[in-house]
C-alpha atoms as a PDB file:
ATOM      1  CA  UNK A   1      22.807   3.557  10.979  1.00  0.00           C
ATOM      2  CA  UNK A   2      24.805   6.141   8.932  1.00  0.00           C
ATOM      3  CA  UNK A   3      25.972   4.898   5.577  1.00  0.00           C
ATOM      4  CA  UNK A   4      28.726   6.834   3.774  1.00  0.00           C
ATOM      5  CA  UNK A   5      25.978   8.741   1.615  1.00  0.00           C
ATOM      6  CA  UNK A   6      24.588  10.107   4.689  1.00  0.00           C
ATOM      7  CA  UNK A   7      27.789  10.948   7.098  1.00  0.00           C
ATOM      8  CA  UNK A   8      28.591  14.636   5.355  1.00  0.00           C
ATOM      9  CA  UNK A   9      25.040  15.496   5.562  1.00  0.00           C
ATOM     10  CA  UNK A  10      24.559  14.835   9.284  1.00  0.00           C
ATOM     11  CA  UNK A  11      28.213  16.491   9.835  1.00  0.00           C
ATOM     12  CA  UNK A  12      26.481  19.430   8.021  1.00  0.00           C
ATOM     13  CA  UNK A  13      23.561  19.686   9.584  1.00  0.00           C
ATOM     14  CA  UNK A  14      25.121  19.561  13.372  1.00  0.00           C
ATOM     15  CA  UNK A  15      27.422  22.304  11.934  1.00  0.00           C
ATOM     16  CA  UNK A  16      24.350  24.101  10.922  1.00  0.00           C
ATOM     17  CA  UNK A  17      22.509  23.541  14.121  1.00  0.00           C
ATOM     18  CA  UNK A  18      25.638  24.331  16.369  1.00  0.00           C
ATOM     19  CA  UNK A  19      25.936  27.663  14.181  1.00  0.00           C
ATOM     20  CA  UNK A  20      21.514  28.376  15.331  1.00  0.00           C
ATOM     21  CA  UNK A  21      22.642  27.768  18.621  1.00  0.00           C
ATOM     22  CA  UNK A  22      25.753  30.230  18.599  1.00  0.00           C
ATOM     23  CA  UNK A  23      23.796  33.334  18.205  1.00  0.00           C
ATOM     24  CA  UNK A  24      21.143  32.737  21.560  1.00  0.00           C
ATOM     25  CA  UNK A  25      24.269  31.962  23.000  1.00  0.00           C
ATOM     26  CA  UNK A  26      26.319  35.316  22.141  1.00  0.00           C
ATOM     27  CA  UNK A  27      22.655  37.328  22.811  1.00  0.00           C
ATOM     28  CA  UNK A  28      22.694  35.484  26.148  1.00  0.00           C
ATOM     29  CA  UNK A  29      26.274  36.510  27.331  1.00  0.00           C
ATOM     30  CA  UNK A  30      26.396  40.098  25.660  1.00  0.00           C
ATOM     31  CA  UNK A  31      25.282  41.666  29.282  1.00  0.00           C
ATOM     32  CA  UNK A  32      28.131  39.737  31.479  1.00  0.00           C
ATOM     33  CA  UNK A  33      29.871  42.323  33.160  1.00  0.00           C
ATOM     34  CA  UNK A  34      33.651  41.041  32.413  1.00  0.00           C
ATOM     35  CA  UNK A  35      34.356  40.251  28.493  1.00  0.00           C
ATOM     36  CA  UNK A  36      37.055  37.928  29.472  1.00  0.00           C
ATOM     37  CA  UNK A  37      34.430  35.823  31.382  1.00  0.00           C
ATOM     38  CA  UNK A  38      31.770  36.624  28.318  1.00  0.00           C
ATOM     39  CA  UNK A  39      34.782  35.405  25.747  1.00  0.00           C
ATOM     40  CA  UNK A  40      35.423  31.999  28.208  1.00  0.00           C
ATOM     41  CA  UNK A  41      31.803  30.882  28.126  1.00  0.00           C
ATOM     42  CA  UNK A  42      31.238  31.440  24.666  1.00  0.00           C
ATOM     43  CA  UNK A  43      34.039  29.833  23.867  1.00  0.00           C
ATOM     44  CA  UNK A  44      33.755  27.089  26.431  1.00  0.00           C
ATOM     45  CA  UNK A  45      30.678  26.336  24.895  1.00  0.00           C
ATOM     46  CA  UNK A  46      31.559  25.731  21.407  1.00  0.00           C
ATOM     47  CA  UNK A  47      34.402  23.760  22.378  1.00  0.00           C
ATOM     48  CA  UNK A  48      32.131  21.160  24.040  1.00  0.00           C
ATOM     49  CA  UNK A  49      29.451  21.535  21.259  1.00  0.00           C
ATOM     50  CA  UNK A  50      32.338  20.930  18.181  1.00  0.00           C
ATOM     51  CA  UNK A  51      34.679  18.276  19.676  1.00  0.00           C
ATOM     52  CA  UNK A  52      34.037  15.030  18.145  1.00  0.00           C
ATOM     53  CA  UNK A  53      35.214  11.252  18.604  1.00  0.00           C
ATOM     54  CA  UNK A  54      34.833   7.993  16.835  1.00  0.00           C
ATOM     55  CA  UNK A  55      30.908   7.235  17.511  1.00  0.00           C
ATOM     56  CA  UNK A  56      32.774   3.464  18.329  1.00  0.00           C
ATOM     57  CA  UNK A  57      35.681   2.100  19.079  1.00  0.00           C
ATOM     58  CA  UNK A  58      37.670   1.499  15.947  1.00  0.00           C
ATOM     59  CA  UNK A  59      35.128   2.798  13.194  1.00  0.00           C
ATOM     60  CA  UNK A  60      35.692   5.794  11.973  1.00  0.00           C
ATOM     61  CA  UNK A  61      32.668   7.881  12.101  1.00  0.00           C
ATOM     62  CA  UNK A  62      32.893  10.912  14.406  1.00  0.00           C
ATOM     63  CA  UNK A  63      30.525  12.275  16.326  1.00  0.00           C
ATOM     64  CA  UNK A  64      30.049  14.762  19.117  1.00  0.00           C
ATOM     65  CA  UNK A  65      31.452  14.432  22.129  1.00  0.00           C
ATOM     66  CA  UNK A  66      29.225  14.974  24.982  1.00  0.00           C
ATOM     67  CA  UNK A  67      26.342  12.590  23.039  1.00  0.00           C
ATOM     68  CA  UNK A  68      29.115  10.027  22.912  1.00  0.00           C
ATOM     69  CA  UNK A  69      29.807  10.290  26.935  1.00  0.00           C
ATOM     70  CA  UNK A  70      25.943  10.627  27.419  1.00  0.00           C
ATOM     71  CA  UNK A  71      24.931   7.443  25.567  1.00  0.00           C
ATOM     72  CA  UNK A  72      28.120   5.578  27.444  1.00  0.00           C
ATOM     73  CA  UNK A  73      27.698   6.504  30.205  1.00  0.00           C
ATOM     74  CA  UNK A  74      23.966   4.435  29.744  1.00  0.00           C
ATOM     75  CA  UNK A  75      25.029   1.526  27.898  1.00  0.00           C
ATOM     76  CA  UNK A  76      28.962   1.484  27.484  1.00  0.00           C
ATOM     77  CA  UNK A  77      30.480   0.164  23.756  1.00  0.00           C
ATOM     78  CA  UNK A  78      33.832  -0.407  25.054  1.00  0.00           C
ATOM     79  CA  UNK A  79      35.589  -1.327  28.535  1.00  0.00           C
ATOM     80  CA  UNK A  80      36.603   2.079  28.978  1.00  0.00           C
ATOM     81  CA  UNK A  81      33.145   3.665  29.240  1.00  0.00           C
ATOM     82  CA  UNK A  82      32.428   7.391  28.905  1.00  0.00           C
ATOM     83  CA  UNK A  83      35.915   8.276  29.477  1.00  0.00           C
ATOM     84  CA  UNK A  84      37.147   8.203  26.612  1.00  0.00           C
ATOM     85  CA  UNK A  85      34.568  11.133  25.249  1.00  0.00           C
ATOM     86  CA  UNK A  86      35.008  12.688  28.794  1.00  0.00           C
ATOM     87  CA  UNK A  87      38.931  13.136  28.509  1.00  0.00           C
ATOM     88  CA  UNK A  88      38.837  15.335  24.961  1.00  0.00           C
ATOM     89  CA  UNK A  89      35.582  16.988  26.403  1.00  0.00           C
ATOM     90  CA  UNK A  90      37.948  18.258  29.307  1.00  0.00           C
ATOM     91  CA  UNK A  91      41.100  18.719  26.590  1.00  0.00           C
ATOM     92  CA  UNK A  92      38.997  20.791  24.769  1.00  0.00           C
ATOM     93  CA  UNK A  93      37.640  22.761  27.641  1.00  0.00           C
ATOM     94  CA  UNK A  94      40.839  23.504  29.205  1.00  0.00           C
ATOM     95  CA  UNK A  95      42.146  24.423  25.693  1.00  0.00           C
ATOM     96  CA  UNK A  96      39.001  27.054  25.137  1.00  0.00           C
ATOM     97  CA  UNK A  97      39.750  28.182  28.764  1.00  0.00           C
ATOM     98  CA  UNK A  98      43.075  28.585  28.209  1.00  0.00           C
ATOM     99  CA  UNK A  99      42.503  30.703  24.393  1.00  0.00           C
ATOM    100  CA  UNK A 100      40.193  32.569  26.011  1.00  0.00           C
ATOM    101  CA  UNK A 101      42.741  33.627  28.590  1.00  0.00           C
ATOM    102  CA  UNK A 102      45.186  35.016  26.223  1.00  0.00           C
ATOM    103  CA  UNK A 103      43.707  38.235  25.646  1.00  0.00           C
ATOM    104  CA  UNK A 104      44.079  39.029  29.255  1.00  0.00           C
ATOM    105  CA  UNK A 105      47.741  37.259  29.717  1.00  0.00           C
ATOM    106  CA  UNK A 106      48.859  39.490  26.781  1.00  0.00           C
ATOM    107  CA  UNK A 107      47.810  43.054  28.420  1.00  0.00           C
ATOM    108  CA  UNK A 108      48.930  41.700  31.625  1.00  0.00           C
ATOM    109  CA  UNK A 109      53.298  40.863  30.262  1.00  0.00           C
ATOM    110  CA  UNK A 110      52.452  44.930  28.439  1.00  0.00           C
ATOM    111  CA  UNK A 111      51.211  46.060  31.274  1.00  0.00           C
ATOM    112  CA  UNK A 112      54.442  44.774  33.441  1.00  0.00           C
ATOM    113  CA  UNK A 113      56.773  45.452  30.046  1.00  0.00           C
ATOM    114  CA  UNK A 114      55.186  49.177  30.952  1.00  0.00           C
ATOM    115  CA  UNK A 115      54.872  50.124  26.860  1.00  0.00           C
ATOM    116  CA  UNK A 116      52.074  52.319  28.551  1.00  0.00           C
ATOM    117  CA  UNK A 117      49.012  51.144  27.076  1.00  0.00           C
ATOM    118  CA  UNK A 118      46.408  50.605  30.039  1.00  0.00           C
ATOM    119  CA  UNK A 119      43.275  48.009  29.351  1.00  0.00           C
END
């Protein structure tokens, strides 16, 4: 169990591990075809790898998301299950989705404003 002591060094080294795994990640994507699709899965990613909730129910140590949903979804903590990891896993997808979609919906209102710059 994580004492006080220990809590900023395992925050630190997921941050450090999630950072290792960015750059397979960017090396694996670098060859899709579309960079708005390349920018959504990166980003996608990241959001699902960095969003955190409390490990339990009213303690306040955080911890990552999806290992919160996978180890309730084995032996549930609390009445409501994985869901409660599950609904700001699919917050913070649809927020990465929809950052990674402004880009696009920004040429798109220039494009129809017609300032003349194509892209």
């Amino acid at each position: 169990m994580y004492g006080a002591g220990e809590y900023p060094w395992g925050i630190a080294f997921y941050l450090l591990g999630t950072a290792l795994l960015a750059a397979p990640l960017w090396w694996a994507t670098a060859r899709l075809p579309r960079p708005g699709v390349r920018r959504a899965l990166r980003l996608f990613v990241l959001a699902i790898l960095l969003t955190p909730v409390p490990a339990h129910p009213g303690q306040p140590w955080l911890a990552p998301a999806w290992v919160v949903a996978l180890f309730e979804a084995f032996h549930p903590t609390a009445p409501e299950g994985p869901a409660r990891a599950l609904a700001a896993l699919v917050v913070a997808a649809v927020a990465a989705l929809g950052l990674a979609a402004l880009p696009w919906l920004a040429r798109r209102i220039r494009r129809l404003r017609g300032d003349g710059r194509h892209g």
